[in-house]
Protein backbone atom coordinates (compact mmCIF):
# COMPACT_ATOMS: atom_id res chain seq x y z
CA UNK A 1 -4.02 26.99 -5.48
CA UNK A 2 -7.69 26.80 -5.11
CA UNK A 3 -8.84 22.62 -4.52
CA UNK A 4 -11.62 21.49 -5.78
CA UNK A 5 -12.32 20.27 -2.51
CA UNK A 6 -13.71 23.40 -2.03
CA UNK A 7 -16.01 24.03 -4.96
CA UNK A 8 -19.67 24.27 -3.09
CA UNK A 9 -21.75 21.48 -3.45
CA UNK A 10 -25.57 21.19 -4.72
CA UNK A 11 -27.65 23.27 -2.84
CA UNK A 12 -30.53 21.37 -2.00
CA UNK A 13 -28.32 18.97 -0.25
CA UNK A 14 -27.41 17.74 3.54
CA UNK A 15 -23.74 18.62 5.13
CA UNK A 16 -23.35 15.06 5.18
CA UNK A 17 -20.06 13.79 3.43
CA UNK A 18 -19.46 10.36 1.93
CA UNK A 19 -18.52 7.98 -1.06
CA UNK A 20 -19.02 4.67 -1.74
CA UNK A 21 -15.64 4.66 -2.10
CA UNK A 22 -14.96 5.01 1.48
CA UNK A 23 -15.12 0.77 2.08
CA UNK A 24 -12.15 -1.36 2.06
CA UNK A 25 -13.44 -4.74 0.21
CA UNK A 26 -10.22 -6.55 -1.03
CA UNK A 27 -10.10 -10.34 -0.96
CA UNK A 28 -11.24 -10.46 2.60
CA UNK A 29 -7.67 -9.22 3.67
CA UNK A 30 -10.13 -6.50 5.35
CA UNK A 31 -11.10 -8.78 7.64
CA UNK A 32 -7.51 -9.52 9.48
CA UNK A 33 -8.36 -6.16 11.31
CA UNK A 34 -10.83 -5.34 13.80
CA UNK A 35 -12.07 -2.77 12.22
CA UNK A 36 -15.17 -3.16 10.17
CA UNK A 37 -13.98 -1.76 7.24
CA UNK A 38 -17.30 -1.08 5.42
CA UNK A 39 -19.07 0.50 8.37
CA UNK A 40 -19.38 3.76 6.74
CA UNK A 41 -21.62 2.76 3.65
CA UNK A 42 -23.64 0.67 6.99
CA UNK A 43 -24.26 4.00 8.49
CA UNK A 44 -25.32 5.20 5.36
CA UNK A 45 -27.96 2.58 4.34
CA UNK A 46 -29.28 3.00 7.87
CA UNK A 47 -29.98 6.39 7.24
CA UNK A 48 -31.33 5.95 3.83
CA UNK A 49 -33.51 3.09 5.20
CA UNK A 50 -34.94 5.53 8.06
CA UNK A 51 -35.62 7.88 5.21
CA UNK A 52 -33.73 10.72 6.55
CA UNK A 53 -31.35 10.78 3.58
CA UNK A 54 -31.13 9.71 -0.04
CA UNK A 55 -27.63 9.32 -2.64
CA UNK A 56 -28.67 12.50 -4.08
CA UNK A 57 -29.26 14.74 -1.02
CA UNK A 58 -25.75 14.46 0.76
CA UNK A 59 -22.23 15.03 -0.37
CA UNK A 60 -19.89 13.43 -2.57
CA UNK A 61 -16.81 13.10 -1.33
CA UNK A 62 -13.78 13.33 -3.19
CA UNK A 63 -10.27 11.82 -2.87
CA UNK A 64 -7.95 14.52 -1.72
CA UNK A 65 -4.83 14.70 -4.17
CA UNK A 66 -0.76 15.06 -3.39
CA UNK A 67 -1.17 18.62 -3.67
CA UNK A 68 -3.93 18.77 -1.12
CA UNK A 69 -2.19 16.58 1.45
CA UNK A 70 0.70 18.37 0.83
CA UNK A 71 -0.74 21.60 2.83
CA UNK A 72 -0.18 19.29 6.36
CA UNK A 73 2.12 15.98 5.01
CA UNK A 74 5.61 15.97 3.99
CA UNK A 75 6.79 14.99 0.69
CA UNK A 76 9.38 12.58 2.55
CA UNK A 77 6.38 10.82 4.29
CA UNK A 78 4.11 10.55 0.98
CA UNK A 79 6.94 8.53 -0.54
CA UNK A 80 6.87 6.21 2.30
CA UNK A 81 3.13 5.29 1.27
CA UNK A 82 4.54 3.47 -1.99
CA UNK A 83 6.11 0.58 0.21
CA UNK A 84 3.33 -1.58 1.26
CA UNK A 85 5.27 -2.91 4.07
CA UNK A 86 5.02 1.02 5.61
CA UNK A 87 0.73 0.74 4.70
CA UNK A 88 0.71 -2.87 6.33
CA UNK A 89 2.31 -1.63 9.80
CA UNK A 90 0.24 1.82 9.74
CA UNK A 91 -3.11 -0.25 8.88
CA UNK A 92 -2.36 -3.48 11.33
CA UNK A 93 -2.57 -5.53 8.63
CA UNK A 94 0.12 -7.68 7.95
CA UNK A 95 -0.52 -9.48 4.49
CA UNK A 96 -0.67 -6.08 3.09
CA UNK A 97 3.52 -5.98 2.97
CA UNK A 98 2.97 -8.38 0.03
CA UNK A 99 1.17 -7.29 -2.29
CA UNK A 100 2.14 -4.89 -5.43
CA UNK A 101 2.02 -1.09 -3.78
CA UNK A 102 -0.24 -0.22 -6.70
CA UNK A 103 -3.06 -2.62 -5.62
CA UNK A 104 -2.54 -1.04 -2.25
CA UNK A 105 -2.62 2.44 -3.41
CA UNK A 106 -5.91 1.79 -4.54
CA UNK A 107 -7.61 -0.80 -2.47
CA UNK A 108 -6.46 0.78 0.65
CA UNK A 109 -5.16 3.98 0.55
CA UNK A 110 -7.67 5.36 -1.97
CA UNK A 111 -10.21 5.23 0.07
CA UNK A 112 -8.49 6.72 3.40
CA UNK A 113 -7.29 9.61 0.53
CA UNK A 114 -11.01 9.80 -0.30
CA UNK A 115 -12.43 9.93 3.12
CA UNK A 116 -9.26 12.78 3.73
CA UNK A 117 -10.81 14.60 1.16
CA UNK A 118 -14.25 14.55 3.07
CA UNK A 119 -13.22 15.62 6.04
CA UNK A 120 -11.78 18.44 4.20
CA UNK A 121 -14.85 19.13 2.57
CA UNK A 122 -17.01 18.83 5.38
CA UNK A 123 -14.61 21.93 7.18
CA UNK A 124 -16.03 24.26 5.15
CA UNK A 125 -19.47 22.91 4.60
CA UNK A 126 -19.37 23.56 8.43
CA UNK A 127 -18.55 26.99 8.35
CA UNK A 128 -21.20 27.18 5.35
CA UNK A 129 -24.16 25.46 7.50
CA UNK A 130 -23.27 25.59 11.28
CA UNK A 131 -22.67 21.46 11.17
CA UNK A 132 -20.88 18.42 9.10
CA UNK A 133 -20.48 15.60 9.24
CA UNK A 134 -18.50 13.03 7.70
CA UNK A 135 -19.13 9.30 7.81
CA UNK A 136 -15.61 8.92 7.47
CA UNK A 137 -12.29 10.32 8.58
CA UNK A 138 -11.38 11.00 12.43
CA UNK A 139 -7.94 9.75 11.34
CA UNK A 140 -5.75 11.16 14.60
CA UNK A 141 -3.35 8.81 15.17
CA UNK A 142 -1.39 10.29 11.70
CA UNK A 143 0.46 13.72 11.90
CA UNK A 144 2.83 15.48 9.40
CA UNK A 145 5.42 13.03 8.98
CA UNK A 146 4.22 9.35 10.64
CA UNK A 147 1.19 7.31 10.55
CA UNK A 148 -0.06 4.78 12.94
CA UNK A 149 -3.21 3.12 14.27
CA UNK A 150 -4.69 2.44 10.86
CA UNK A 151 -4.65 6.16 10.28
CA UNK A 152 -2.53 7.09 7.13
CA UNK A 153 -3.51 10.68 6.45
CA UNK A 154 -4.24 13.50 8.95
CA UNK A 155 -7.43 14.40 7.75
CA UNK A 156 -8.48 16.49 11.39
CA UNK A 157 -5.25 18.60 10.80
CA UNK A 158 -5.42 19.02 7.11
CA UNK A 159 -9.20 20.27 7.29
CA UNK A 160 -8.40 23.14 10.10
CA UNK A 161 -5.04 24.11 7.56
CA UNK A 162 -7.10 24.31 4.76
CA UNK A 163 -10.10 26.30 6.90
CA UNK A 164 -7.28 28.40 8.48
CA UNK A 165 -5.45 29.18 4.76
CA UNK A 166 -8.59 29.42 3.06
CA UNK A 167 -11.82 30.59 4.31
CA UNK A 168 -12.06 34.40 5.84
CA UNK A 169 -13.00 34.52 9.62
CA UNK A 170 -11.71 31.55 10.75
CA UNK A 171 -8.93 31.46 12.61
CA UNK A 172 -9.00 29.65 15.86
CA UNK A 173 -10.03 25.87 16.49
CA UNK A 174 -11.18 23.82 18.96
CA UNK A 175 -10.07 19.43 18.72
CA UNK A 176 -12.42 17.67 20.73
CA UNK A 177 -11.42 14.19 20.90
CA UNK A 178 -13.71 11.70 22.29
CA UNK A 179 -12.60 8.75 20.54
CA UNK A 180 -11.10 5.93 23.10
CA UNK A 181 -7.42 6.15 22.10
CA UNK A 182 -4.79 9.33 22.58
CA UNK A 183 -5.01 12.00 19.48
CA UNK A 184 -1.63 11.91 19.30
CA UNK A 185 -1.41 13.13 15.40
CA UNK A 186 -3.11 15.99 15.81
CA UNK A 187 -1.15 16.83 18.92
CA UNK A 188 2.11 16.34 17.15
CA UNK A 189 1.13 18.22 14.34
CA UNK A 190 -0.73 21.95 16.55
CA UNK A 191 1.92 21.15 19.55
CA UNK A 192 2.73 25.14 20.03
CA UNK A 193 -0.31 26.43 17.52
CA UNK A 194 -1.91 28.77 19.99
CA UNK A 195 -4.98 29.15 17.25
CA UNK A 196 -6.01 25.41 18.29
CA UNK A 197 -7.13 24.05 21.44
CA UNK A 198 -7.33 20.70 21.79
CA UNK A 199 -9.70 18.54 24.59
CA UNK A 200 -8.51 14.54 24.67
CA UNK A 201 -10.59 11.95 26.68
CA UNK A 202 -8.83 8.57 26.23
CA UNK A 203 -8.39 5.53 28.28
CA UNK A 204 -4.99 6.38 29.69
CA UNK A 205 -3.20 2.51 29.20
CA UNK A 206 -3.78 2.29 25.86
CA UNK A 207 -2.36 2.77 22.57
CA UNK A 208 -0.56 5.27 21.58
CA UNK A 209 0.80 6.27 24.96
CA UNK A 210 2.49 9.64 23.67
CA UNK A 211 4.11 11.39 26.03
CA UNK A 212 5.61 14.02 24.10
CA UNK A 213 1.84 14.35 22.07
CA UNK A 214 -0.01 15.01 25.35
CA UNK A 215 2.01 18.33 26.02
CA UNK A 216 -0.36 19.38 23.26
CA UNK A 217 -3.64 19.09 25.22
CA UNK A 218 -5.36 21.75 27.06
CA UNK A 219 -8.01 19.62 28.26
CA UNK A 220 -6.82 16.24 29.38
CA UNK A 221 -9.42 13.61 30.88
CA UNK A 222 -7.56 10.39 31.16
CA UNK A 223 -10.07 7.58 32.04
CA UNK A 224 -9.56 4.57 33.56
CA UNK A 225 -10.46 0.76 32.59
CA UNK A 226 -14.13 -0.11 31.82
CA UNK A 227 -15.66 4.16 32.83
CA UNK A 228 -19.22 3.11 32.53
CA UNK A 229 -21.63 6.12 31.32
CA UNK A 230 -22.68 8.06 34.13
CA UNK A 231 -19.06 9.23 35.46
CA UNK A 232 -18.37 9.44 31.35
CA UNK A 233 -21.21 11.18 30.28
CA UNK A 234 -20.48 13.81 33.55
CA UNK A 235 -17.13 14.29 32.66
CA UNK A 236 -17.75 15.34 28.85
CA UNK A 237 -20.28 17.41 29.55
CA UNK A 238 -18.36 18.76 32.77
CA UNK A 239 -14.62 19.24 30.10
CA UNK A 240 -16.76 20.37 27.05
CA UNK A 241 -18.31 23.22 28.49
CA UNK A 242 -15.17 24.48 29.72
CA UNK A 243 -13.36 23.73 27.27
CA UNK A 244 -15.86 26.10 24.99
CA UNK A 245 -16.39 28.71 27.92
CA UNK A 246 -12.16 28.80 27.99
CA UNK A 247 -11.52 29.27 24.55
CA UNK A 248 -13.76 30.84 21.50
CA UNK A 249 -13.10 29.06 18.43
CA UNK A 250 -14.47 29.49 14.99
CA UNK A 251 -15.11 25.68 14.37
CA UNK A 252 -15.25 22.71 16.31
CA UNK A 253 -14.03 19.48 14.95
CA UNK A 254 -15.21 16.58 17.05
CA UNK A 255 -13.54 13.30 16.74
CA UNK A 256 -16.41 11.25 17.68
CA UNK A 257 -15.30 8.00 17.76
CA UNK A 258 -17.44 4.67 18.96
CA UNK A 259 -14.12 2.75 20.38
CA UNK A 260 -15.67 3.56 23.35
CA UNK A 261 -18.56 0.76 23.11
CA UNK A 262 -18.79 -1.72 25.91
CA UNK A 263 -17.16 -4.97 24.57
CA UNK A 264 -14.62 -3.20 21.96
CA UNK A 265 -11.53 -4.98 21.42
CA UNK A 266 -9.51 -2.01 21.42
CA UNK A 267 -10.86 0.47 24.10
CA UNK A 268 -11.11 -1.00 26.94
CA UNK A 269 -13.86 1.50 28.42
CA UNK A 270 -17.63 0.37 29.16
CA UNK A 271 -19.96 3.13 27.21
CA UNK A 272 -23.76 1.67 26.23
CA UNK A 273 -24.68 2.29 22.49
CA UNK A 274 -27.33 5.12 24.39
CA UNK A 275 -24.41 6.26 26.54
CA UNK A 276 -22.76 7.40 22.71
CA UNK A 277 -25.62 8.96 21.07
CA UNK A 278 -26.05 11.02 24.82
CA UNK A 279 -22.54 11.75 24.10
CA UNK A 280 -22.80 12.88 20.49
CA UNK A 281 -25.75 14.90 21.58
CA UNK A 282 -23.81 16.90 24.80
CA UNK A 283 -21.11 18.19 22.25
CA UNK A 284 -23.71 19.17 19.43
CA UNK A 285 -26.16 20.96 21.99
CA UNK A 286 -22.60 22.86 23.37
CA UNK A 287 -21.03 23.64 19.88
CA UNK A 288 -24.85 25.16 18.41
CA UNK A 289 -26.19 26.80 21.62
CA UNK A 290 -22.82 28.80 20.98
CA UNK A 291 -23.54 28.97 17.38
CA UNK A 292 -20.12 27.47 16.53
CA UNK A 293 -20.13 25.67 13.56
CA UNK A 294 -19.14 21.95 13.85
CA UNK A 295 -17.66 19.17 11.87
CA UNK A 296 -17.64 15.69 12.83
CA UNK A 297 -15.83 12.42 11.84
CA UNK A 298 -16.59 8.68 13.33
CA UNK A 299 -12.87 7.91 13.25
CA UNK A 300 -12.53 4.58 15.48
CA UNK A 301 -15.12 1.46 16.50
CA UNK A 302 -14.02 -2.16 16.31
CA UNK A 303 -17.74 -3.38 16.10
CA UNK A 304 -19.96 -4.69 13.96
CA UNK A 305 -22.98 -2.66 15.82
CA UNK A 306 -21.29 0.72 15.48
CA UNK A 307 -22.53 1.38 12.50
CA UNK A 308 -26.03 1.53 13.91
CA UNK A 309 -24.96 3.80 16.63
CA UNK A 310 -23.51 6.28 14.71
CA UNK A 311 -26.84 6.34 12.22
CA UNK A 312 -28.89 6.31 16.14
CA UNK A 313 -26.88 9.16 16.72
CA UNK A 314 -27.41 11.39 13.81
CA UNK A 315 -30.94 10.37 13.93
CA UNK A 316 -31.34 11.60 17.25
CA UNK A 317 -29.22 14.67 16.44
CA UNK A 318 -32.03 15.32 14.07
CA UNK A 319 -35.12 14.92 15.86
CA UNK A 320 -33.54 16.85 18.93
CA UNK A 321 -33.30 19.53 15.74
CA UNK A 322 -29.78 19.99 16.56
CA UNK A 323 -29.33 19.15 12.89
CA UNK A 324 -31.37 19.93 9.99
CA UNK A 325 -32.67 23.12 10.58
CA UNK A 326 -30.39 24.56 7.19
CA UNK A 327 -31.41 21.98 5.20
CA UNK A 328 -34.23 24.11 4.02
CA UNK A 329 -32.09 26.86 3.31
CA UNK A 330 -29.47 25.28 1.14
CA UNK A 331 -31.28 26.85 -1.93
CA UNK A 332 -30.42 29.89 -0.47
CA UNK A 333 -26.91 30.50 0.04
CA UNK A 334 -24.88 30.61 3.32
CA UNK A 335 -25.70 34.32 4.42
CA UNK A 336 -29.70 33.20 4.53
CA UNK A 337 -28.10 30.19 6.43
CA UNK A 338 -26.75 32.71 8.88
CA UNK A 339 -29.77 34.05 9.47
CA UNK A 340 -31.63 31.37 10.12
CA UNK A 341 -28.93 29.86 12.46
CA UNK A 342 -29.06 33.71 14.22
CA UNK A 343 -32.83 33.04 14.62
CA UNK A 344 -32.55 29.62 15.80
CA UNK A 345 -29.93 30.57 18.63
CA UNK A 346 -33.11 31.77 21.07
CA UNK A 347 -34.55 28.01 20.68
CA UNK A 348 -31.12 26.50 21.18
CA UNK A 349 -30.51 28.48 24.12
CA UNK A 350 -33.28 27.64 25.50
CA UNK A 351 -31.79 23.74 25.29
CA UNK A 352 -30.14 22.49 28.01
CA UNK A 353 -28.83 19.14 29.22
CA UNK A 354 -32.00 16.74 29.31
């Protein structure tokens, strides 16, 4: 069937994917979990307050139906959505087992459906533009059949199905997970998928743990309690670069997740707020100098100041001019974006690690 996921956006717009719709507001019951649920529309008021976007220049995500999620998730595991207590112990929050499973259809699974939907979206805006990114998503603790880890819907492996099914010329992915916990989801889900090769840099005692998941990963870097940034910063630029001289893909979805901030709750490793937007940088300079095109989603970050980072981030991203350079040519249509990319590749090779 074609999704309406797919239907190409505005043209004068940014590959930048979000909805308001994203943010989990319900009777403070949001706020029994670390996570800051309304971080995404944070990052986004950053960047409209530093002017480098505005509602009508970036992408409006939409909620990805059954029939979409049905490409990666079994019917069998959609049904177990409709008992909250199965939402309360894959969210982490407890309270949510009693309430009516319509409220939490749609006060908490709506908006992990519509931020499923973006990362979706944002896989072929990728291929379209040479870069994505969604302020959502990066949900890779979920695979075919189980969710976990406040991740309900396995947005990373739906969006390289639906790129793999549906758009011509791509056919091989690369995973790199940065986030501070296992991928285990989309491990499960690509375990003996030669088109996808997957890099994982986790703190090794933490959740999830999965044994059986970590047979997946071609690129292991388990890291050890409180990795500060230099030996961190060394070993993903170090497992990046080989990971993209090893294996040629025709997208790169980076799970870029900010669990990995000094202080988080949940991580357990000692990354500055710079050390992240150094990070973010090393995997954007690697996927463009290559001219592969690459999607990213924030997935985890326990923190009230991650939402600044990740708007630092992008905002560096752009002035470095490792992003933006297509926004220009978004009136044009993708094969002028091409070009321009092509012509670009001399100044990006030129970029190497500051």
């Amino acid at each position: 069937h074609r999704t309406e996921l797919y239907e190409d956006p505005p043209s004068g717009c940014w590959p930048i994917v979000y909805s308001p719709d994203y943010n989990i507001t319900f009777m403070g019951l949001e706020k029994l979990h670390p996570f800051d649920a309304g971080k995404w529309g944070k990052v986004i008021n950053f960047l409209k307050e530093e002017k480098l976007i505005a509602d009508d220049l970036i992408v409006q995500a939409r909620e990805a139906t059954d029939e979409d999620l049905l490409v990666v998730h079994t019917r069998r595991y959609l049904n177990k959505l409709k008992w909250s207590f199965v939402v309360a112990t894959i969210t982490e929050i407890p309270p949510v087992a009693f309430l009516p499973n319509f409220v939490v259809q749609r006060k908490v699974l709506k908006p992990l459906r519509t931020q499923t939907g973006g990362t979706i979206m944002a896989g072929k805006l990728a291929v379209d533009r040479g870069w994505a990114i969604n302020v959502g998503g990066g949900f890779h603790h979920c695979s075919s059949d189980k969710g976990g880890g406040f991740c309900a819907y396995a947005d990373i492996t739906l969006a390289i199905k639906f790129l793999f099914e549906r758009v011509q010329g791509v056919s091989r992915a690369t995973i790199i997970d940065l986030d501070a916990h296992q991928g285990n989801g989309h491990e499960r889900d690509f375990m003996d998928d030669p088109r996808v090769y997957i890099m994982d840099a986790y703190n090794r005692y933490i959740y999830p743990g999965d044994g059986f998941a970590k047979r997946a990963i071609k690129r292991k870097v388990e890291l050890e309690w409180g990795t500060e940034d230099t030996e961190y910063l060394q070993k993903v630029h170090t497992h990046v670069e080989g990971a993209l001289n090893e294996f040629k893909p025709d997208i790169v979805v980076y799970n870029a997740g900010t669990d990995i901030l000094d202080g988080d709750p949940l991580g357990g490793l000692a990354i500055s707020p710079q050390g992240i937007v150094k990070r973010d940088e090393v995997v954007f300079r690697a996927a463009r100098s290559r001219r592969i095109p690459i999607l990213m989603v924030t997935s985890g970050g326990y923190q009230k100041r991650t939402a600044r980072i990740i708007a630092d981030s992008i905002l560096n991203l752009h002035s470095l001019g490792l992003l933006g350079r297509e926004r220009a040519a978004c009136a044009l249509g993708s094969s002028s974006v091409e070009q321009m990319v092509r012509d670009s590749a001399k100044d990006f090779s030129n970029l190497s690690l500051q």
